[in-house]
N, C-alpha and C. Protein backbone atom coordinates (compact mmCIF):
# COMPACT_ATOMS: atom_id res chain seq x y z
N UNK A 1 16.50 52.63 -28.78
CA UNK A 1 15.24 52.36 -28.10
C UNK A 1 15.39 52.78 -26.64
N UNK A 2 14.37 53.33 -25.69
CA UNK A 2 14.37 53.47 -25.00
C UNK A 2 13.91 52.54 -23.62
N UNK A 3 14.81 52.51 -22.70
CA UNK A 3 14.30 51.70 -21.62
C UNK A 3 12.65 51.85 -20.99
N UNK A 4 12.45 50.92 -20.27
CA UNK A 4 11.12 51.01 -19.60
C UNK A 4 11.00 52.31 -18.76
N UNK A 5 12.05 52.40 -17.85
CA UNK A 5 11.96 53.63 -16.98
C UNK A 5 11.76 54.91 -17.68
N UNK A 6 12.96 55.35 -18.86
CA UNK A 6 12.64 56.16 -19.37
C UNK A 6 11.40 56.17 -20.10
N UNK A 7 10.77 55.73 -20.38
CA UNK A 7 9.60 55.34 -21.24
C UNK A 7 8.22 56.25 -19.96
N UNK A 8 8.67 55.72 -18.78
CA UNK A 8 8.01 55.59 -17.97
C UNK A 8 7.87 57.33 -17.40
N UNK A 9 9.26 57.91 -17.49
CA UNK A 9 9.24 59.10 -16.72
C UNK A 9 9.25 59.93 -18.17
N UNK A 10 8.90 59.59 -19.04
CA UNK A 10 8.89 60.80 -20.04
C UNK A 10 7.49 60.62 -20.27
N UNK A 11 6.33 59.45 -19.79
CA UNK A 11 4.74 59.75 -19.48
C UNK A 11 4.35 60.51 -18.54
N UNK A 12 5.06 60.46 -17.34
CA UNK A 12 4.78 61.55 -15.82
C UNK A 12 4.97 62.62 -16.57
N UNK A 13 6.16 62.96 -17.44
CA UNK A 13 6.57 64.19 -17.28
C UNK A 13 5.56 64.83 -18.34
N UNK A 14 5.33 64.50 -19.52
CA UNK A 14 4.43 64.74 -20.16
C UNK A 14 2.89 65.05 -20.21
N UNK A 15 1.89 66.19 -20.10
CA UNK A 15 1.23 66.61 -19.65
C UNK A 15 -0.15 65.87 -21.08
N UNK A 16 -1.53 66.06 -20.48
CA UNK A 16 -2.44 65.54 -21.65
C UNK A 16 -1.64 66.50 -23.04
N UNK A 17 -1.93 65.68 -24.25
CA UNK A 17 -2.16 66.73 -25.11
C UNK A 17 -0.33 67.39 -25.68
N UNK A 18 0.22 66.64 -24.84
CA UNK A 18 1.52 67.13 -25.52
C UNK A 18 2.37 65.89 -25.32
N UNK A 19 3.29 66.08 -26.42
CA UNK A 19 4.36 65.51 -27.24
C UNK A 19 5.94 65.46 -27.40
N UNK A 20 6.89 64.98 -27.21
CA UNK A 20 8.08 65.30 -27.90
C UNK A 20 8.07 65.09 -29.06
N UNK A 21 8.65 66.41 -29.77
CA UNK A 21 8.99 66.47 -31.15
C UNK A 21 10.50 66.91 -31.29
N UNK A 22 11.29 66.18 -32.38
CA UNK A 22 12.76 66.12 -32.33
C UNK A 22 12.57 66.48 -33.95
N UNK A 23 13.21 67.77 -34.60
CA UNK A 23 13.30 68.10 -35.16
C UNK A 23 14.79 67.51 -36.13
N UNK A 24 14.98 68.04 -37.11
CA UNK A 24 16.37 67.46 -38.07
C UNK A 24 17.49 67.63 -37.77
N UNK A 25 17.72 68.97 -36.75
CA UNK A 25 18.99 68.82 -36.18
C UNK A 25 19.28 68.53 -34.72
N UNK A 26 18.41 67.32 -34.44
CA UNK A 26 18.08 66.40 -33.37
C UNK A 26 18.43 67.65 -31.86
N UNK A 27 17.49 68.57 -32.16
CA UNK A 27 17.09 69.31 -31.29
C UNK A 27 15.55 68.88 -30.79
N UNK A 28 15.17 68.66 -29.30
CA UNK A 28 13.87 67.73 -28.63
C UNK A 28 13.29 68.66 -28.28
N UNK A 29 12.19 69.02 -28.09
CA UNK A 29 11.00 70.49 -27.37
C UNK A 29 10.31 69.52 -26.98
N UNK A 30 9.32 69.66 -26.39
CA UNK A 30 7.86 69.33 -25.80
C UNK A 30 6.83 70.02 -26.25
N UNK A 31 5.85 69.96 -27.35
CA UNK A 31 4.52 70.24 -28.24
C UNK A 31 3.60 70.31 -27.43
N UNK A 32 2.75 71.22 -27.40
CA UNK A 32 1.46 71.38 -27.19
C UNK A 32 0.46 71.12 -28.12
N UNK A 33 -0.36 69.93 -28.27
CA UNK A 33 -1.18 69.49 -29.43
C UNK A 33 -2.59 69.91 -29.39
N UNK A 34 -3.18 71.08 -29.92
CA UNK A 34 -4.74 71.04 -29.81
C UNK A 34 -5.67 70.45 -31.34
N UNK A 35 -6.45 69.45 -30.88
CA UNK A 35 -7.32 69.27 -32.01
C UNK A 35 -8.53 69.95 -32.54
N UNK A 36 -8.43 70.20 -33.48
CA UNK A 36 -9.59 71.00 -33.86
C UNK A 36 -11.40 70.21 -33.89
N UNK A 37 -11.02 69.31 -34.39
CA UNK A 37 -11.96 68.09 -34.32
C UNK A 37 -11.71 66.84 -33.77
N UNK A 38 -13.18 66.72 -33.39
CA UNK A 38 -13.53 65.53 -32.53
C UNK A 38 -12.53 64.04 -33.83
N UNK A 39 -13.27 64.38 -34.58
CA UNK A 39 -12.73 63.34 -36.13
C UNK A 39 -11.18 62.87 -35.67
N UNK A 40 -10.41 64.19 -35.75
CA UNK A 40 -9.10 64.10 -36.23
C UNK A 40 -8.35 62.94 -34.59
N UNK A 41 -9.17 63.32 -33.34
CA UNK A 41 -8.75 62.82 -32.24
C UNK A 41 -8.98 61.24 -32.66
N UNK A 42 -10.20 61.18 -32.96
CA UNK A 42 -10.78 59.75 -33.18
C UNK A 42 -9.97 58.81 -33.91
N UNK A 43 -9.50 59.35 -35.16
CA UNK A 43 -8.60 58.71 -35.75
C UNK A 43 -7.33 58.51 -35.67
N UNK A 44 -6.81 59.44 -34.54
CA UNK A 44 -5.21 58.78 -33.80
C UNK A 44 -5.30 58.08 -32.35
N UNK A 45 -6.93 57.58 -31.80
CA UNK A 45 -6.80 57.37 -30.62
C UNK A 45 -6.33 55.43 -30.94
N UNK A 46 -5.51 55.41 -30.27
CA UNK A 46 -5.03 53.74 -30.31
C UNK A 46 -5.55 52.98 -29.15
N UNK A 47 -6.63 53.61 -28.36
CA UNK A 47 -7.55 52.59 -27.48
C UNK A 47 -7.94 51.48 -27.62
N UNK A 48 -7.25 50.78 -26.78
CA UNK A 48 -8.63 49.15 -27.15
C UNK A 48 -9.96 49.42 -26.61
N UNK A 49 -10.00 50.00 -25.88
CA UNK A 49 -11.12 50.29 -24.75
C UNK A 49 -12.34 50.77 -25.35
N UNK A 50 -13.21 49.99 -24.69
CA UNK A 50 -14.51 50.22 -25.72
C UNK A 50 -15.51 51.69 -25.22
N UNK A 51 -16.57 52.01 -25.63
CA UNK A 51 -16.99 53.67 -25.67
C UNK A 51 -17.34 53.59 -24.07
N UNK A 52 -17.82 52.11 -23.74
CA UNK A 52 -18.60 52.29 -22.29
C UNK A 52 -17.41 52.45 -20.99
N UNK A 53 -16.53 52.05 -21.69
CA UNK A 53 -15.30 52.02 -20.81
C UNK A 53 -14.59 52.98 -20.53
N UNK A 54 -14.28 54.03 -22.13
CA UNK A 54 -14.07 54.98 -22.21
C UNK A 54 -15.10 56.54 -21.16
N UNK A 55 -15.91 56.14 -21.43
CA UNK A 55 -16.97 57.15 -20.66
C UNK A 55 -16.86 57.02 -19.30
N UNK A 56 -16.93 56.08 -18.66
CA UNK A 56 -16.64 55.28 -17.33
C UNK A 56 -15.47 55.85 -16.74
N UNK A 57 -14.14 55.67 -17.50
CA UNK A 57 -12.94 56.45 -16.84
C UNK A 57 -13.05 58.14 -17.00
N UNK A 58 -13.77 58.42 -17.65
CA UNK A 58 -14.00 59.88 -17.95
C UNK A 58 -14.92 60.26 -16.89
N UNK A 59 -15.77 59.81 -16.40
CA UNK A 59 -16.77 60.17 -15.17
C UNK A 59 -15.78 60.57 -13.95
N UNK A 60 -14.91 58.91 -13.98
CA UNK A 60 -14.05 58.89 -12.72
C UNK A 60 -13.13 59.95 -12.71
N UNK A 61 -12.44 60.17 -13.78
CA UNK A 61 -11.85 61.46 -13.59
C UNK A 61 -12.09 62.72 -13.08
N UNK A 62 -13.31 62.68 -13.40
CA UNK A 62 -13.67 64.32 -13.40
C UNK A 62 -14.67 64.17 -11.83
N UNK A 63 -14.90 63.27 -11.25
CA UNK A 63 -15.49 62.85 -10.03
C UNK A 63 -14.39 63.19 -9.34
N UNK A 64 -12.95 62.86 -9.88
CA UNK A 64 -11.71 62.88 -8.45
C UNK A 64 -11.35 61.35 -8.16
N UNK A 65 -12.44 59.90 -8.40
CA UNK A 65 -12.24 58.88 -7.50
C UNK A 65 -11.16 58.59 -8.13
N UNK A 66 -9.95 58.07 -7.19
CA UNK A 66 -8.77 57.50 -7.66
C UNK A 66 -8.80 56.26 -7.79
């Protein structure tokens, strides 16, 4: 298991949309994930956050406000 920190700097380091994937001969890359459908996102998003909330941080983002 991994510590908090590491936990922590392998989210910084990790860009939207990509992944570590560790293959069978425990060789690690970093994935680039594109979804084809809205569906397929929907059904791996593990948000508690509800749609109004969701939309809300999505405004702020793209506004800049930190």
């Amino acid at each position: 298991m991994l510590s908090k920190v590491v936990d922590n700097e392998i989210e910084e380091f990790l860009g939207c949309g990509e992944a570590l994937f560790q293959d069978i001969y425990g060789c690690t890359e970093v994935v680039k994930i594109f979804l084809v459908f809205q569906d397929i996102f929907d059904a791996f998003d593990s948000s508690t956050s509800t749609k109004a909330e969701k939309e809300r941080e999505m405004r702020r983002l793209r506004e800049g406000v930190g």
